[in-house]
C-alpha atoms as a PDB file:
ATOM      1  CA  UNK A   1     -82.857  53.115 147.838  1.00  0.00           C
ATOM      2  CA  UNK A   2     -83.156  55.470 144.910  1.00  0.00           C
ATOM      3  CA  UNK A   3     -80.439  57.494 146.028  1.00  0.00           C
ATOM      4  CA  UNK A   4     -78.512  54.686 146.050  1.00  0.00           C
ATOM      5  CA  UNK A   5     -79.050  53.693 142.601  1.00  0.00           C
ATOM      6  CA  UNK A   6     -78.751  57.280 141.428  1.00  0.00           C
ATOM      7  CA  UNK A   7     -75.064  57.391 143.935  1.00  0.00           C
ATOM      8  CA  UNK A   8     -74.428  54.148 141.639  1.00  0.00           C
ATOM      9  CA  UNK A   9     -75.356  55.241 138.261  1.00  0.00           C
ATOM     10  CA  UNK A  10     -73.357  58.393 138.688  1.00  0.00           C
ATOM     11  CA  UNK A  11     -70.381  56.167 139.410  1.00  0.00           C
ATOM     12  CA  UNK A  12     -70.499  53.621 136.841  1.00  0.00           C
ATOM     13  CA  UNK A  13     -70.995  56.517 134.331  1.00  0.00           C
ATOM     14  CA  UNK A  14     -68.559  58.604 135.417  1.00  0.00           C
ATOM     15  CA  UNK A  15     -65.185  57.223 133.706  1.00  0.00           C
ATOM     16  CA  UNK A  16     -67.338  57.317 130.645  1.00  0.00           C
ATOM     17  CA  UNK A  17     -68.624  61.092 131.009  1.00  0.00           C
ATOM     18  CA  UNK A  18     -67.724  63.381 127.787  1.00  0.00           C
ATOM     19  CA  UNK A  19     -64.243  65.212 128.402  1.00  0.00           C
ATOM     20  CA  UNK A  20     -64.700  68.950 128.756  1.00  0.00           C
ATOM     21  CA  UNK A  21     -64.395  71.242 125.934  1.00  0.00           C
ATOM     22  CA  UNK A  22     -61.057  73.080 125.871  1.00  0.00           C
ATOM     23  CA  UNK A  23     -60.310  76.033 123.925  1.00  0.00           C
ATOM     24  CA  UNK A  24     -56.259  76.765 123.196  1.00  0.00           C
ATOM     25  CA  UNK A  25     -54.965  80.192 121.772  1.00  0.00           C
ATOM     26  CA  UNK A  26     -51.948  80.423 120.153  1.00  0.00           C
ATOM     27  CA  UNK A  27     -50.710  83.466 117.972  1.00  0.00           C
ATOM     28  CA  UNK A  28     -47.502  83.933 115.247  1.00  0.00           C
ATOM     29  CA  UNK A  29     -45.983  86.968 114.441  1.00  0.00           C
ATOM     30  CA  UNK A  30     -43.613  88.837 111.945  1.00  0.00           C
ATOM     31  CA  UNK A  31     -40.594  87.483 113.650  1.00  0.00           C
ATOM     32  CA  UNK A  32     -42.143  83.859 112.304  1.00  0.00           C
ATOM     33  CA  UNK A  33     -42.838  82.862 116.470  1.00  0.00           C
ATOM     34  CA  UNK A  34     -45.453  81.203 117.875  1.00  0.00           C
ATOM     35  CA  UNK A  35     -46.288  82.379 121.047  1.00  0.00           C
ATOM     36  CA  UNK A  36     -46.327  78.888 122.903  1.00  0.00           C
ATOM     37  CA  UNK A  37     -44.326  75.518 121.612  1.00  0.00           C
ATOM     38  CA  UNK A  38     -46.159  73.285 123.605  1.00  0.00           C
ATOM     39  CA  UNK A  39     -50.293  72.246 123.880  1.00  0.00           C
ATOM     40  CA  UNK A  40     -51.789  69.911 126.334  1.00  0.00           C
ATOM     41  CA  UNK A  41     -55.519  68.615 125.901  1.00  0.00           C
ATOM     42  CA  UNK A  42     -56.547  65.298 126.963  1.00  0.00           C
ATOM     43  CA  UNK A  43     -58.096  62.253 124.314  1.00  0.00           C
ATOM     44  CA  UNK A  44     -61.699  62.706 123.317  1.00  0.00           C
ATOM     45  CA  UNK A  45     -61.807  66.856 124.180  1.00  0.00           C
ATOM     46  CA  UNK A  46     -63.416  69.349 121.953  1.00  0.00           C
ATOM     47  CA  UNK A  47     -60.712  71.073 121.313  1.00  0.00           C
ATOM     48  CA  UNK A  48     -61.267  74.453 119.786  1.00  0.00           C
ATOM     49  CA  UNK A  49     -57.709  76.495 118.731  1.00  0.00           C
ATOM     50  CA  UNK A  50     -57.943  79.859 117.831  1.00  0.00           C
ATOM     51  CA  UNK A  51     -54.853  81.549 115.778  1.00  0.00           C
ATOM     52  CA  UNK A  52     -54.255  84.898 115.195  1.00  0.00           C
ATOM     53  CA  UNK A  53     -51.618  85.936 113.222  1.00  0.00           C
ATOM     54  CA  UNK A  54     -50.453  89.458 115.410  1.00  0.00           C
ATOM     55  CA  UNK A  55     -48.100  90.758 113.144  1.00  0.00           C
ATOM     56  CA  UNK A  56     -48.092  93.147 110.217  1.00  0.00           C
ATOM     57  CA  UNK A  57     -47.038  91.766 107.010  1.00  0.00           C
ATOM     58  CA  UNK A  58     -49.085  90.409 104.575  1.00  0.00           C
ATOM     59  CA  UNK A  59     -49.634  86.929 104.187  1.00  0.00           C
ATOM     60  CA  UNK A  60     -47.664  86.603 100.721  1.00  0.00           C
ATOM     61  CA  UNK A  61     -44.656  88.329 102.790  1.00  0.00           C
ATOM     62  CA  UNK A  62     -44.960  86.465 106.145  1.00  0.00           C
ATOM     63  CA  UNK A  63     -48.395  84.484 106.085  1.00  0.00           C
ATOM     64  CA  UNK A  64     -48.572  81.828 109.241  1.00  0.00           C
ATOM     65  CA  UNK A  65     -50.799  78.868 109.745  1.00  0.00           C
ATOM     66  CA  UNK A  66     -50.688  76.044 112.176  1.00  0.00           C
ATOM     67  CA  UNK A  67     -50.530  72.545 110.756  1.00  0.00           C
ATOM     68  CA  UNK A  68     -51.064  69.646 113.550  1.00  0.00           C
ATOM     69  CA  UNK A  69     -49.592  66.238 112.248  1.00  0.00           C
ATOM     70  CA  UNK A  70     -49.845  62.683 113.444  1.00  0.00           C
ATOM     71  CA  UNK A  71     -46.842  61.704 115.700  1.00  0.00           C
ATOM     72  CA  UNK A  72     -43.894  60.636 113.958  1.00  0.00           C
ATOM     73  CA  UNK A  73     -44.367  62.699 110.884  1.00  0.00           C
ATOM     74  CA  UNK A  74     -41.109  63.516 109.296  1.00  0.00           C
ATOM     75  CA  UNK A  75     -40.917  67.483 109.469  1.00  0.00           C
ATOM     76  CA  UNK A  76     -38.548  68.558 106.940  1.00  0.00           C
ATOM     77  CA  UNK A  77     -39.957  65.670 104.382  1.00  0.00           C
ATOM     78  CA  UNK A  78     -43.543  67.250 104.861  1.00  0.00           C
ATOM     79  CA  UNK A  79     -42.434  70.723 104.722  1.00  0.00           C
ATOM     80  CA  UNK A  80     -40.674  70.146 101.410  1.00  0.00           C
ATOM     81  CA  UNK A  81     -44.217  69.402 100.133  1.00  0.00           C
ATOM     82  CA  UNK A  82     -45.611  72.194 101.186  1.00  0.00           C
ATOM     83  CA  UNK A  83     -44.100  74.624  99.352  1.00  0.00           C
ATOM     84  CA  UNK A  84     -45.281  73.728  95.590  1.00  0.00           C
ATOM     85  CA  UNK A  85     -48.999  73.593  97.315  1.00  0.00           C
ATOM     86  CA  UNK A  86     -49.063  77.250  97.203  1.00  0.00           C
ATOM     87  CA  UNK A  87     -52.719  77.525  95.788  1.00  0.00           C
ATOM     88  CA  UNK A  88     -53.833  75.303  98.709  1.00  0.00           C
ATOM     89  CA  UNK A  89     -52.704  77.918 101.416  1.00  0.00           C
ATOM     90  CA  UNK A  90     -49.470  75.696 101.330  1.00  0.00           C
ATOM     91  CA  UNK A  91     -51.397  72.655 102.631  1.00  0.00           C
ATOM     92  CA  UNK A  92     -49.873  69.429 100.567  1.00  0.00           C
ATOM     93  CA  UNK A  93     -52.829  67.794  98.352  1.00  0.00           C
ATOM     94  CA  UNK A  94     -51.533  64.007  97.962  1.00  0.00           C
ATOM     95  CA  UNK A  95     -53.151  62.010  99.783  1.00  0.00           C
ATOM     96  CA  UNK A  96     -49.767  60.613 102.038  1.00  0.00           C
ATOM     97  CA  UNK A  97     -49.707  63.984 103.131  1.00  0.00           C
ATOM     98  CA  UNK A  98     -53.001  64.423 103.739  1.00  0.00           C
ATOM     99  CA  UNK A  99     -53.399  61.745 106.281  1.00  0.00           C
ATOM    100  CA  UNK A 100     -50.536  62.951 108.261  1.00  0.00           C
ATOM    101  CA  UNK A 101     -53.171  66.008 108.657  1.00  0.00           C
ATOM    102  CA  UNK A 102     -54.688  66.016 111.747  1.00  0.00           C
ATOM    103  CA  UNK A 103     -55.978  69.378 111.166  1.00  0.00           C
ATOM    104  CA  UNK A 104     -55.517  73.381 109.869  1.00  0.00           C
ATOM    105  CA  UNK A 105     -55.802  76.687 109.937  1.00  0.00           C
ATOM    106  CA  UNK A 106     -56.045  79.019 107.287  1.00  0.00           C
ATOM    107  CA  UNK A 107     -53.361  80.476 105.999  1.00  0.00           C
ATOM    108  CA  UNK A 108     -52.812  84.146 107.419  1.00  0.00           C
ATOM    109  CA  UNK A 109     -51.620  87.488 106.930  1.00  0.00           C
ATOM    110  CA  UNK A 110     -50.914  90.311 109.446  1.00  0.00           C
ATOM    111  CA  UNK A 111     -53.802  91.104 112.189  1.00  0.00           C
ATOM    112  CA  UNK A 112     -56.070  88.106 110.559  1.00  0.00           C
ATOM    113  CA  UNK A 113     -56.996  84.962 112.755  1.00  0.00           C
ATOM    114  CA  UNK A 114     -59.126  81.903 112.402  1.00  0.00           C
ATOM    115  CA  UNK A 115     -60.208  79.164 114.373  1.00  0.00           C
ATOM    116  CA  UNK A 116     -60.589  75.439 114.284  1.00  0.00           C
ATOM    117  CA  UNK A 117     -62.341  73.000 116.136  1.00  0.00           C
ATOM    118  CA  UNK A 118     -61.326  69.283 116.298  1.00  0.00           C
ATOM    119  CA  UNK A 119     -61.354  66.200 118.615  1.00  0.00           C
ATOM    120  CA  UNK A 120     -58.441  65.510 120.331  1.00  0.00           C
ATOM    121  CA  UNK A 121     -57.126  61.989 119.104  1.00  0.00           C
ATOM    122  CA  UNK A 122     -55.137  59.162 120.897  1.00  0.00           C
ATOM    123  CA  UNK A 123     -52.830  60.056 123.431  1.00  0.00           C
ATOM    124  CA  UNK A 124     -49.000  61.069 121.709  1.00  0.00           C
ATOM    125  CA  UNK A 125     -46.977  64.190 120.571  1.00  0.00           C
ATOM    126  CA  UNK A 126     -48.225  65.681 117.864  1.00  0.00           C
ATOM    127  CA  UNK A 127     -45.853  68.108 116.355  1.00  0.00           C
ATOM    128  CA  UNK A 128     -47.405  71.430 114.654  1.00  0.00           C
ATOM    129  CA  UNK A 129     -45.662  73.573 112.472  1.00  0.00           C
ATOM    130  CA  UNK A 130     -46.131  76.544 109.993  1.00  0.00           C
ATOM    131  CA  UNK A 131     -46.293  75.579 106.360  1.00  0.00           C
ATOM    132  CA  UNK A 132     -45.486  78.927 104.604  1.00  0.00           C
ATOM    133  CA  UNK A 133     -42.278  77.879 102.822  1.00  0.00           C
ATOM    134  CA  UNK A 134     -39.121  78.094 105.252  1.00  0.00           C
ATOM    135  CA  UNK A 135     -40.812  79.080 108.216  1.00  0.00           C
ATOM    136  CA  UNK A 136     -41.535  75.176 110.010  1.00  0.00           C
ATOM    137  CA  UNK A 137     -37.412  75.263 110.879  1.00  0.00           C
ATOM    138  CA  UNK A 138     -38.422  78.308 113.368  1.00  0.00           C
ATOM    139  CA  UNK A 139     -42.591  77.790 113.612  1.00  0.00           C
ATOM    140  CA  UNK A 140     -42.450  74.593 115.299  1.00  0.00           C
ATOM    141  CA  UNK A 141     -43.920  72.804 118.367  1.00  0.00           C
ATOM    142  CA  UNK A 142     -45.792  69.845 120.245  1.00  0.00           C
ATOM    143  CA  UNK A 143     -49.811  69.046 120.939  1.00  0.00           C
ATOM    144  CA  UNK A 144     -49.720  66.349 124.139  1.00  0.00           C
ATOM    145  CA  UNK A 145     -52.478  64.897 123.881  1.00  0.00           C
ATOM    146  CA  UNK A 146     -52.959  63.428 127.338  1.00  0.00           C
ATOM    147  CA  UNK A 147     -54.748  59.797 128.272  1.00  0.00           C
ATOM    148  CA  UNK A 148     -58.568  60.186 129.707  1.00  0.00           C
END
């Protein structure tokens, strides 16, 4: 009978077990290219996304970051806000922008890298895109964030 209710438990629990952690690595160089366009992580993950910027400029020359945005977020109108936000690694401060922000690295120079952990939101594309001025025509690309 125990293993039963243990056979049971496990079951009923199960759709409601934590996702697994993932960790994604991505890196930019000084040809302003990320090395993958698209990321795929499922709703409720850890998701820990480590950036290394593998070229060798520095980062007032050809800095990188990657900037994840809520689907729907109108690239060219954020970008254009970017660039006056230089003393905030080129990360808009108003607070429209800011909500679009899912979330950031660091901005980067050659042979630096960061990391960021975040949980993965609702199911959708989020586009991501490098915020050093010019660069999100090229430095572009899509988080899926899958449904548990």
């Amino acid at each position: 009978m125990k293993k039963l209710v243990l056979i049971l438990t496990a079951l009923v629990a199960a759709p409601f077990a934590l996702a697994e952690d993932v960790k994604l690595e991505l890196t930019g160089n000084d040809q302003m290219q990320y090395s993958v366009k698209a990321l795929e992580v499922t709703e409720g993950q850890k998701v820990t996304l480590s950036f290394k910027h593998i070229g060798q400029l520095p980062v007032v020359a050809m800095g990188h970051n990657v900037v994840i945005l809520k689907p729907g977020t109108e690239l060219p109108a954020f970008a254009a806000k970017c660039a006056p936000a230089k003393d905030h690694g080129y990360i808009p401060q108003d607070e429209e922008s800011k909500a679009l922000i899912i979330a950031h690295t660091k901005m980067l120079g050659g042979g630096e890298s960061d990391e960021i952990t975040f949980t993965a939101p609702a199911p959708g594309a989020y586009p991501f895109l490098c915020t050093f001025p010019g660069h999100f025509a090229i430095m572009q690309g899509v988080l899926t964030v899958k449904a548990k």
